[in-house]
C-alpha atoms as a PDB file:
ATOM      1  CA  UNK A   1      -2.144  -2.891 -15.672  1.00  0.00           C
ATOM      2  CA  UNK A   2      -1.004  -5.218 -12.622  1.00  0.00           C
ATOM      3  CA  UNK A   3      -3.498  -5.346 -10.157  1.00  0.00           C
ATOM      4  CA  UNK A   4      -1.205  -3.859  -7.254  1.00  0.00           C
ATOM      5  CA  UNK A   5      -1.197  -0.596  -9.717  1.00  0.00           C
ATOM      6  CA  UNK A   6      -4.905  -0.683  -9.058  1.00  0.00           C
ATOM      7  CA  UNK A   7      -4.040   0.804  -5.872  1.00  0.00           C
ATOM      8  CA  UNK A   8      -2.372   4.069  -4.269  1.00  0.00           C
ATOM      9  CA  UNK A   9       0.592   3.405  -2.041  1.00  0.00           C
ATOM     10  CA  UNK A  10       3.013   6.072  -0.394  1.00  0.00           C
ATOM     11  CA  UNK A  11       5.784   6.216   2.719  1.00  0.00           C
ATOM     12  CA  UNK A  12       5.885   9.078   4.919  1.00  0.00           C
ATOM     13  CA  UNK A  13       8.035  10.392   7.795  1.00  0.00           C
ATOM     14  CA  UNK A  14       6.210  10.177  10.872  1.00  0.00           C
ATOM     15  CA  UNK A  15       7.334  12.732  13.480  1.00  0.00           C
ATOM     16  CA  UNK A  16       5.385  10.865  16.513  1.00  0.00           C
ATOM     17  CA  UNK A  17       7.088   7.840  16.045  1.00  0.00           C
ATOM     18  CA  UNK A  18      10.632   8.682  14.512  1.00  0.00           C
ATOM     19  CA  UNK A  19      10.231   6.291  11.423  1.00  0.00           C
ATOM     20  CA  UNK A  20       9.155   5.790   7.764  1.00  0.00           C
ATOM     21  CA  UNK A  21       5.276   5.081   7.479  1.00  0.00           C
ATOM     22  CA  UNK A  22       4.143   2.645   4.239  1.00  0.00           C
ATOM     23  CA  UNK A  23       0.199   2.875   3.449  1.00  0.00           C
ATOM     24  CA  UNK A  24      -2.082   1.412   1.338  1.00  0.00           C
ATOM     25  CA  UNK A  25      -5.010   2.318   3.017  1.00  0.00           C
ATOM     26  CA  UNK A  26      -7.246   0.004   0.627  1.00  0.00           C
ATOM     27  CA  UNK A  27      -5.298  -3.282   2.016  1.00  0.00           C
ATOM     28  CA  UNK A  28      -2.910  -2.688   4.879  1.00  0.00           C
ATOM     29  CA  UNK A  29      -1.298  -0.071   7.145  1.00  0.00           C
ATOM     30  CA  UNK A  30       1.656  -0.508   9.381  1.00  0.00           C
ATOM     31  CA  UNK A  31       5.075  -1.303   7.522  1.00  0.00           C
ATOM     32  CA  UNK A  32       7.159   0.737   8.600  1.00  0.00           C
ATOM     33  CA  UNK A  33      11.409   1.352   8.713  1.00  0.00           C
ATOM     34  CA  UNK A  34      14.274   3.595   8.572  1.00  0.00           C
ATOM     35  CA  UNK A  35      14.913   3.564   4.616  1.00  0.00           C
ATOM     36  CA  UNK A  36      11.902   4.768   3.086  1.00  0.00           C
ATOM     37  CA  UNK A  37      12.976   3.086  -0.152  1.00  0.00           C
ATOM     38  CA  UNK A  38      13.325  -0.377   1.757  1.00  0.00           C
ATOM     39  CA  UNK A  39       9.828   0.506   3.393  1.00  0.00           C
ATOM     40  CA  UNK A  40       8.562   1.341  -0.339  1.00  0.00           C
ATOM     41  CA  UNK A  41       9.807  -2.135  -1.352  1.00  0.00           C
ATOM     42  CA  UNK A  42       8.717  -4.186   1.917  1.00  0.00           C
ATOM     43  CA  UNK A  43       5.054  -2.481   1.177  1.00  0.00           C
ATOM     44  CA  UNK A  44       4.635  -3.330  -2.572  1.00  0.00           C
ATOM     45  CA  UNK A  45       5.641  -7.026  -1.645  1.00  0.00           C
ATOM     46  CA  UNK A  46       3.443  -7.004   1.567  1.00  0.00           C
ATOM     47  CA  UNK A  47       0.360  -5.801  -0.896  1.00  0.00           C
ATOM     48  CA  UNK A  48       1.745  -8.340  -3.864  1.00  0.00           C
ATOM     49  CA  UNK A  49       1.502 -11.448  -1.050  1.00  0.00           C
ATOM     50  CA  UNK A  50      -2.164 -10.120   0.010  1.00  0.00           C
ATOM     51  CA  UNK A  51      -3.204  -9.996  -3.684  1.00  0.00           C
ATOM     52  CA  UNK A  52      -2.016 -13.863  -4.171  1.00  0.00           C
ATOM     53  CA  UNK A  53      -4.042 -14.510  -1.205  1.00  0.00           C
ATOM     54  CA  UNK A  54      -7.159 -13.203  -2.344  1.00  0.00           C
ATOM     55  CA  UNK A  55      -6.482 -14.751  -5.598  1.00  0.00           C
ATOM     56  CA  UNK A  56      -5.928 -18.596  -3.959  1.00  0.00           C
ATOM     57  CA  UNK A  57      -8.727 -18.066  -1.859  1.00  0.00           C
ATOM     58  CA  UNK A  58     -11.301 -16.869  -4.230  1.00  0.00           C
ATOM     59  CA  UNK A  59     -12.138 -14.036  -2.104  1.00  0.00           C
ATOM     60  CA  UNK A  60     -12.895 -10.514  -4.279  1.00  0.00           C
ATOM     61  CA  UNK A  61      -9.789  -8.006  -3.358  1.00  0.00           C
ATOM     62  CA  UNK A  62     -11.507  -4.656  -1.704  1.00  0.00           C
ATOM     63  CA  UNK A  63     -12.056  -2.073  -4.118  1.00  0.00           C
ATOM     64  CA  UNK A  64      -9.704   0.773  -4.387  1.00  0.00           C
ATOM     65  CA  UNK A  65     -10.905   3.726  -3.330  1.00  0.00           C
ATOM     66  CA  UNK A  66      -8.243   5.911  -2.306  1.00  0.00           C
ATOM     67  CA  UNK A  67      -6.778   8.444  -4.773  1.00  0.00           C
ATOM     68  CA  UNK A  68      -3.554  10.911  -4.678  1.00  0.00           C
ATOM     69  CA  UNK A  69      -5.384  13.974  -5.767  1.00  0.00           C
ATOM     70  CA  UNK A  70      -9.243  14.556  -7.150  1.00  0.00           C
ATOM     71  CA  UNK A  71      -9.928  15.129 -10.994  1.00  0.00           C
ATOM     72  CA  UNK A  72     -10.307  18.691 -11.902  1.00  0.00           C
ATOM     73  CA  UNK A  73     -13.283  20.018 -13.719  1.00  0.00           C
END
């Protein structure tokens, strides 16, 4: 698994501001667009840049914590 699969990423419409929203609340918030396939693509390569720079710097990358939807028992 490739460590940006480690983490939950997803684009949504945002009413309030009349554009596509990227997250990834785990690393970054706030790329945003009119394509919501561009703003997919801008966010995974936004995340894989952040990765390399936790990576050159020796710094631990956050852990992931956010999930799209909770086991069931």
């Amino acid at each position: 698994m490739k460590t940006i699969d480690r983490y939950h990423k997803w684009v949504e419409w945002s009413e309030e501001d009349q554009v596509y929203i990227g997250k990834c609340p785990d690393l970054i918030t706030g790329i945003h667009g009119d394509d919501p396939v561009q703003v997919y693509r801008e966010l995974c390569e936004v995340i894989e840049d952040l990765i390399q720079h936790f990576d050159q710097t020796g710094k631990p990358l956050p852990a992931s914590r956010t999930r799209p939807m909770m086991e069931v028992a």
